[in-house]
Protein backbone atom coordinates (compact mmCIF):
# COMPACT_ATOMS: atom_id res chain seq x y z
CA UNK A 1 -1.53 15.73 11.46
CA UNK A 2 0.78 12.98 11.24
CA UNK A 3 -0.14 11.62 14.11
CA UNK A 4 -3.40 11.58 14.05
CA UNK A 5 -3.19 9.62 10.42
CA UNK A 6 -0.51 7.11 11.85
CA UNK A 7 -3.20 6.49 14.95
CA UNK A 8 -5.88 6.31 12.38
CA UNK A 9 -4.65 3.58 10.81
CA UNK A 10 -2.69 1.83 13.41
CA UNK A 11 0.26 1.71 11.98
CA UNK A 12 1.88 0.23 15.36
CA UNK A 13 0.51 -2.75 14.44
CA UNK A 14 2.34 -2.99 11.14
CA UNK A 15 4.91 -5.22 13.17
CA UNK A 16 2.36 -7.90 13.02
CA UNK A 17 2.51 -9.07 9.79
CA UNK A 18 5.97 -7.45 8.40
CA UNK A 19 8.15 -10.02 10.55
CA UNK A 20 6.69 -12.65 8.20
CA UNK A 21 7.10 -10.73 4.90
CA UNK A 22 10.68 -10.39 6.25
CA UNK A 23 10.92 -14.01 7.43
CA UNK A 24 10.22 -15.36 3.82
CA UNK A 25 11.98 -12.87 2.40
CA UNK A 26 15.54 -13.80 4.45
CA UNK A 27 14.97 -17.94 3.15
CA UNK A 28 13.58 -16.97 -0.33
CA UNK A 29 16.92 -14.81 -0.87
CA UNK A 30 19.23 -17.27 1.47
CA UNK A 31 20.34 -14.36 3.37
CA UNK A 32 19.64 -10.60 2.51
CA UNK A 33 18.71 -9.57 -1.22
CA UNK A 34 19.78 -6.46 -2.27
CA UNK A 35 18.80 -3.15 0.03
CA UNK A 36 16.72 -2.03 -3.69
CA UNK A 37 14.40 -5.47 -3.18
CA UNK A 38 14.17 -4.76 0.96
CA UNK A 39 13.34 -1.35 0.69
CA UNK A 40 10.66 -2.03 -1.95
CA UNK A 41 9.35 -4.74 -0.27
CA UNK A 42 9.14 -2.47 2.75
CA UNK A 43 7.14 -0.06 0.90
CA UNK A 44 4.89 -2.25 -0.55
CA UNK A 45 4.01 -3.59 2.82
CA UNK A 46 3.48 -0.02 4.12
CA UNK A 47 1.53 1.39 1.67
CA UNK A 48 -0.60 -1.51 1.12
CA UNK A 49 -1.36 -1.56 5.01
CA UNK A 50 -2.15 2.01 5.11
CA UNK A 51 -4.80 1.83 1.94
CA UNK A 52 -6.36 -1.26 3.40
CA UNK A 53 -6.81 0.34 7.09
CA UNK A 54 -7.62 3.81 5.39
CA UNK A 55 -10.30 1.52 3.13
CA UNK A 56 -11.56 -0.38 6.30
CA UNK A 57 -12.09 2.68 8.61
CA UNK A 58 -14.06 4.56 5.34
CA UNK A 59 -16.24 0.98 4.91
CA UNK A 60 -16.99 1.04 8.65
CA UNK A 61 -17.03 5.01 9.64
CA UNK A 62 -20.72 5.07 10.48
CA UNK A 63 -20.34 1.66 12.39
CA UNK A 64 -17.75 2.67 14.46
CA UNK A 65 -19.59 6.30 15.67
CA UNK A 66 -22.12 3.73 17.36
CA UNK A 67 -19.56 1.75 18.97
CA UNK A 68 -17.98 2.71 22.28
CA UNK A 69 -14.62 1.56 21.74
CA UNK A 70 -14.09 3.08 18.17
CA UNK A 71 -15.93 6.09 18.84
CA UNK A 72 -13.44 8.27 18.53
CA UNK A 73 -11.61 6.69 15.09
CA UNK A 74 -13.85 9.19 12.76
CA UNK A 75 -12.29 12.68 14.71
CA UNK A 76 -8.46 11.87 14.00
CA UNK A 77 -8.68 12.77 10.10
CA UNK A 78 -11.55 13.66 7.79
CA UNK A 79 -13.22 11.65 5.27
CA UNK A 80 -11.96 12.94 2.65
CA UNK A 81 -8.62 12.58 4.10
CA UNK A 82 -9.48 8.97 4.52
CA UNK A 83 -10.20 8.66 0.89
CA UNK A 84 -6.95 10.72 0.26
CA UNK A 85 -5.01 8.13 2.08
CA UNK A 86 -6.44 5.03 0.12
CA UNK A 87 -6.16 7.20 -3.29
CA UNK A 88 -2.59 7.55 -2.63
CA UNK A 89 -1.15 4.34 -0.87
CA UNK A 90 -2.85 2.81 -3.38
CA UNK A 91 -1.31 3.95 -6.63
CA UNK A 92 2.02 3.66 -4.67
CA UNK A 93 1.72 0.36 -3.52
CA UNK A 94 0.85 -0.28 -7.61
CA UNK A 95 4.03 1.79 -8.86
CA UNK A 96 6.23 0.28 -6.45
CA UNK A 97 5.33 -3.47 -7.42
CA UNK A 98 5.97 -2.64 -10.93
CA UNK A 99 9.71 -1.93 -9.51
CA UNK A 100 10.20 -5.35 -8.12
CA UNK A 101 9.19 -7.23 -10.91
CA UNK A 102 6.57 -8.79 -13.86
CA UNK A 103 4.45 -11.14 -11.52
CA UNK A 104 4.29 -8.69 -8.17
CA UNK A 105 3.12 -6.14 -10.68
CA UNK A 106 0.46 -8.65 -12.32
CA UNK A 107 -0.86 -9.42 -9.13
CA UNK A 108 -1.05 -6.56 -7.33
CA UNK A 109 -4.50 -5.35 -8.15
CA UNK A 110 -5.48 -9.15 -7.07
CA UNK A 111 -4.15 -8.34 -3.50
CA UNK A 112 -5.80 -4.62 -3.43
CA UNK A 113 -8.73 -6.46 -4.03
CA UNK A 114 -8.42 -9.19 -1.18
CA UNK A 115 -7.44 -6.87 1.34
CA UNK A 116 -10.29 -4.35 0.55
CA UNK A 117 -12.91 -7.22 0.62
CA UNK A 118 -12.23 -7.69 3.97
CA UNK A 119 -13.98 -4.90 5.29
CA UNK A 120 -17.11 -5.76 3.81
CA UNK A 121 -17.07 -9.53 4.90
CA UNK A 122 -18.72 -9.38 8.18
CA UNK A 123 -22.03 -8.02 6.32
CA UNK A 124 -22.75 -11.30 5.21
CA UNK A 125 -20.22 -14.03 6.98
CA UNK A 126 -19.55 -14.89 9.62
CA UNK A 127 -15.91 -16.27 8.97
CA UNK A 128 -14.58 -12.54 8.88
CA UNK A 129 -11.78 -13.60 10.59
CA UNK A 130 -10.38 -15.91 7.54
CA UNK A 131 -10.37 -13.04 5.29
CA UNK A 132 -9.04 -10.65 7.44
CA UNK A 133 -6.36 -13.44 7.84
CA UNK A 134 -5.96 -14.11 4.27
CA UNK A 135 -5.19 -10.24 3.45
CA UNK A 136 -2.54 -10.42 5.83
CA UNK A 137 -1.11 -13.71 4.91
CA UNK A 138 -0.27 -11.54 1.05
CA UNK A 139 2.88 -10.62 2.99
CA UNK A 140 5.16 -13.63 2.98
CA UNK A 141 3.83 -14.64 -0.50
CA UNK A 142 4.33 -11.46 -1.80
CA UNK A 143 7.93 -11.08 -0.12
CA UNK A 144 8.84 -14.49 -1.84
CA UNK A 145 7.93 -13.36 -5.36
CA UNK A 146 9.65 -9.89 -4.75
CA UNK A 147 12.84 -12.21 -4.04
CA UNK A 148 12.46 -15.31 -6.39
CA UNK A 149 9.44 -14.50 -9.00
CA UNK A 150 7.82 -17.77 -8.39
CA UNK A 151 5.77 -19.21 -6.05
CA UNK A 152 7.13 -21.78 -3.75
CA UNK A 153 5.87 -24.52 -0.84
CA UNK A 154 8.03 -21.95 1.99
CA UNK A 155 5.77 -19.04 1.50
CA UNK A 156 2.49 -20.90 0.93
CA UNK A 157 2.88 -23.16 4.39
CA UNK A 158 3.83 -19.50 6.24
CA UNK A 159 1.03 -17.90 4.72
CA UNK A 160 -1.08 -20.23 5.70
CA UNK A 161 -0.09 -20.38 9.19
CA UNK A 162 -0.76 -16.39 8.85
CA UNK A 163 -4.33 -16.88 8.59
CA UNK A 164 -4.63 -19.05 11.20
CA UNK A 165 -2.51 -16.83 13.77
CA UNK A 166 -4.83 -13.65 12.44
CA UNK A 167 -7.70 -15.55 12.52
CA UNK A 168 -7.28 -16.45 16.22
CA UNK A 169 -6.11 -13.37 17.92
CA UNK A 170 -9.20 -11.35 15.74
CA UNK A 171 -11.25 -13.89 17.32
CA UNK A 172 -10.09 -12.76 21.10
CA UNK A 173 -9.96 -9.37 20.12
CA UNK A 174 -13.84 -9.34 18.43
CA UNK A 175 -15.02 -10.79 21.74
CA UNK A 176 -14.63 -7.07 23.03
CA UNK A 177 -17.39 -6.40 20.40
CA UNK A 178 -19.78 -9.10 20.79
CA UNK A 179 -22.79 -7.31 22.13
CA UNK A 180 -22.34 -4.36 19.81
CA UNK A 181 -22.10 -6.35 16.67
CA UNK A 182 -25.27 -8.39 18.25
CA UNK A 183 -27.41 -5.49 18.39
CA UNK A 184 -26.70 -4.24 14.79
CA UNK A 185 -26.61 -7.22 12.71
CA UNK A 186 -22.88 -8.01 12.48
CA UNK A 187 -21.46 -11.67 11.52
CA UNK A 188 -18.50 -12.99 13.08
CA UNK A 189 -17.69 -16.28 14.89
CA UNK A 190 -18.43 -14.59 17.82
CA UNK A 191 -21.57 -14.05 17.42
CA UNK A 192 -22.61 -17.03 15.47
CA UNK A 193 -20.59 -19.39 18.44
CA UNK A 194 -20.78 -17.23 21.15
CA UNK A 195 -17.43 -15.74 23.49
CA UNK A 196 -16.70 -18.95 25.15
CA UNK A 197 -16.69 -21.33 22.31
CA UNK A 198 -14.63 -18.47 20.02
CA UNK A 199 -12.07 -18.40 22.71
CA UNK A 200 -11.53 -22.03 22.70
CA UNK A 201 -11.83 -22.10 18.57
CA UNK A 202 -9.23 -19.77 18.95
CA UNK A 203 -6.74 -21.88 20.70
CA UNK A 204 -7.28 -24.42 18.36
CA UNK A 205 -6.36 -21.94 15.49
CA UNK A 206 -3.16 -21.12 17.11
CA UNK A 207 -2.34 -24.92 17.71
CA UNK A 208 -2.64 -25.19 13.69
CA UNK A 209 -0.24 -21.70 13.12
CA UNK A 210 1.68 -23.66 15.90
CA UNK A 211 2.21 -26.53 13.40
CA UNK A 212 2.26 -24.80 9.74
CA UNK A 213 5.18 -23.06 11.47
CA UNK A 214 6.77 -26.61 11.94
CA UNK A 215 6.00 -27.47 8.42
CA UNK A 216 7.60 -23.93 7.09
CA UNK A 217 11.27 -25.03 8.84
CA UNK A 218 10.92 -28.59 7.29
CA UNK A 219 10.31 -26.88 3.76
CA UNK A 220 12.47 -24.02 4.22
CA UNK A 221 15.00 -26.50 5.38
CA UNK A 222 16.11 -24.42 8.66
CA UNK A 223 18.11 -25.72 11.88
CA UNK A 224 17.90 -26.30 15.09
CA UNK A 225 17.77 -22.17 16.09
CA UNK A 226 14.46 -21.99 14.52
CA UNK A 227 12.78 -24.81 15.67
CA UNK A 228 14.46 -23.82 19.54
CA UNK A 229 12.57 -20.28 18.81
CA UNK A 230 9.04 -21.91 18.65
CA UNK A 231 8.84 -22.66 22.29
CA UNK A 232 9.06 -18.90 23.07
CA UNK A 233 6.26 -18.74 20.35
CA UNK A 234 3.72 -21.01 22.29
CA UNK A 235 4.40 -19.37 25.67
CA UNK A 236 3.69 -16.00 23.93
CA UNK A 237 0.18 -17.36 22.56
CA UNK A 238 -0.07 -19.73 26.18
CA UNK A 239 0.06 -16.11 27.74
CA UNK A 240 -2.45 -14.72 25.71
CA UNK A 241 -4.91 -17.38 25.56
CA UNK A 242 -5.26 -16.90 28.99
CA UNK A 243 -4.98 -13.28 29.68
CA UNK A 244 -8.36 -13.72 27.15
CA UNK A 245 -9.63 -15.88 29.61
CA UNK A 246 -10.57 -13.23 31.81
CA UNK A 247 -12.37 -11.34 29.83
CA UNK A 248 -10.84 -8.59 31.10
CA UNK A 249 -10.84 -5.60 28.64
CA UNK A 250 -7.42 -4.31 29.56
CA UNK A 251 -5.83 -7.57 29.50
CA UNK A 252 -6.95 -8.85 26.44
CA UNK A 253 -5.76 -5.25 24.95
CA UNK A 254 -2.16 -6.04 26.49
CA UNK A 255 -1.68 -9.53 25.75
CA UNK A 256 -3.20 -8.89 22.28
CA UNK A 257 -0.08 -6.25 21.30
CA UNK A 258 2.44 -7.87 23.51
CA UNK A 259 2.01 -11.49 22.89
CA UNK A 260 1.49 -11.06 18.79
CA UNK A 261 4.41 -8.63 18.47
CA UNK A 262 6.87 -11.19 20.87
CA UNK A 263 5.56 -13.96 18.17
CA UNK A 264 6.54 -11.72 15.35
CA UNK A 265 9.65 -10.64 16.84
CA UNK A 266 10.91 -14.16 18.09
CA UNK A 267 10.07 -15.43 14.19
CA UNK A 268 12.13 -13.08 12.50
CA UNK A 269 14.68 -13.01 14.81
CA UNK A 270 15.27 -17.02 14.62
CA UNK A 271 14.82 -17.11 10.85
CA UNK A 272 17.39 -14.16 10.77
CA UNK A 273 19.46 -15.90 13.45
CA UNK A 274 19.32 -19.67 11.38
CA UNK A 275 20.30 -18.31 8.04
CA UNK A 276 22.84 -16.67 8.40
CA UNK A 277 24.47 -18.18 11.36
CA UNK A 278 23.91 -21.73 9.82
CA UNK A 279 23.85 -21.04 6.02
CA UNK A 280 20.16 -22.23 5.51
């Protein structure tokens, strides 16, 4: 059962975003906080993830019966299972913000509500992708306040660059969906620009993440290590811009996991790596 709930919601691809969470968390705290702030701020990440995905796959579980690749998505747990799940992370992603402190506590309902919008944005935009970007981008902001309990320029820049990176790997990844969300009345770039123009939009997106992440060492003041990293950051996206090219189902499916997780990985690592090594 286990399984079938951690394949339900994806939870593989928690090691998207939590890299950045992690990232901010390492500068806002000038090293590592205490193992009470990481392991809340792990579990806030987790169990707001899981209610979001648990929210999104309720929101779209008649959608995704009709769709060939997601056909299958409504047979790993029931509904009311699904419901379950979002019930539950939900209050615990609340209780455990009231652990870290006032202002993640004040503004947690504000990011349940961001991140369950989402699923209901591409009934009526077709900039889907920013939202879905913007719930993810929560994570360095929310790390930040976890560590410091005020808002800074660090985790704003970085969050920003978040929707951007999001925004244009959803945009590769929807093109698998283009005809389907054609045929039943779906918004998305996609559709509204078509797959070739999304996949160059795309590439611009990641040239913009490509340069908040130059602004977030200037304002997070970090060395040379970091700044060294970001060339293994634009060969990861270089490599998936043009698997996408293809248009080849089961390379855009590869690249998408393997080149977002190596820029995840090769972030955290060089943040990690600069901070302590250097003292930023």
């Amino acid at each position: 059962m286990l399984q079938r709930i951690l394949q339900f919601i994806r939870f593989s691809h928690t090691i998207f975003a939590l890299p950045f969470a992690a990232g901010s968390m390492l500068v806002a705290a000038k090293g590592l906080p205490s193992a009470m702030t990481v392991g809340l701020i792990l579990l806030a990440m987790v169990f707001a993830r899981t209610a979001a995905m648990a929210f999104n796959r309720i929101a779209d579980w008649e959608m995704d019966k009709l769709n060939p690749r997601t056909a299958g998505r409504h047979k790993l747990v029931s509904k009311p299972t699904a419901y379950g799940l979002v019930g539950f992370s939900s209050l615990a992603f609340l209780v455990v913000c009231s652990f870290i402190n006032p202002i993640c506590f004040l503004l947690s309902p504000v990011a349940l509500v961001v991140i369950f919008f989402y699923s209901f944005t591409k009934r009526f935009t077709s900039y889907t992708q920013f939202f879905l970007g913007l719930s993810l981008a929560i994570a360095p902001v929310g790390a930040w306040l976890a560590v410091r309990g005020q808002f800074a320029w660090p985790p704003v820049v970085l969050a920003f660059g978040v929707i951007f990176w999001v925004g244009g790997f959803d945009l590769i990844y929807a093109t698998q969906d283009y005809e389907f969300d054609q045929k039943q009345g779906l918004r998305s770039m996609v559709v509204r620009y078509g797959v070739p123009a999304s996949l160059r939009l795309a590439q611009v997106m990641h040239g913009i993440l490509f340069v908040c992440l130059v602004v977030f060492g200037l304002v997070a003041n970090l060395g040379w290590i970091y700044y060294l990293s970001l060339l293994g950051v634009g060969g990861a996206l270089f490599y998936e811009h043009r698997a996408a090219a293809s248009l080849d189902l089961a390379g855009i499916n590869r690249a998408f996991f393997q080149s977002n997780a190596f820029v995840s990985l090769i972030f955290i690592l060089a943040v990690g790596m600069d901070v302590w090594l250097l003292g930023r």
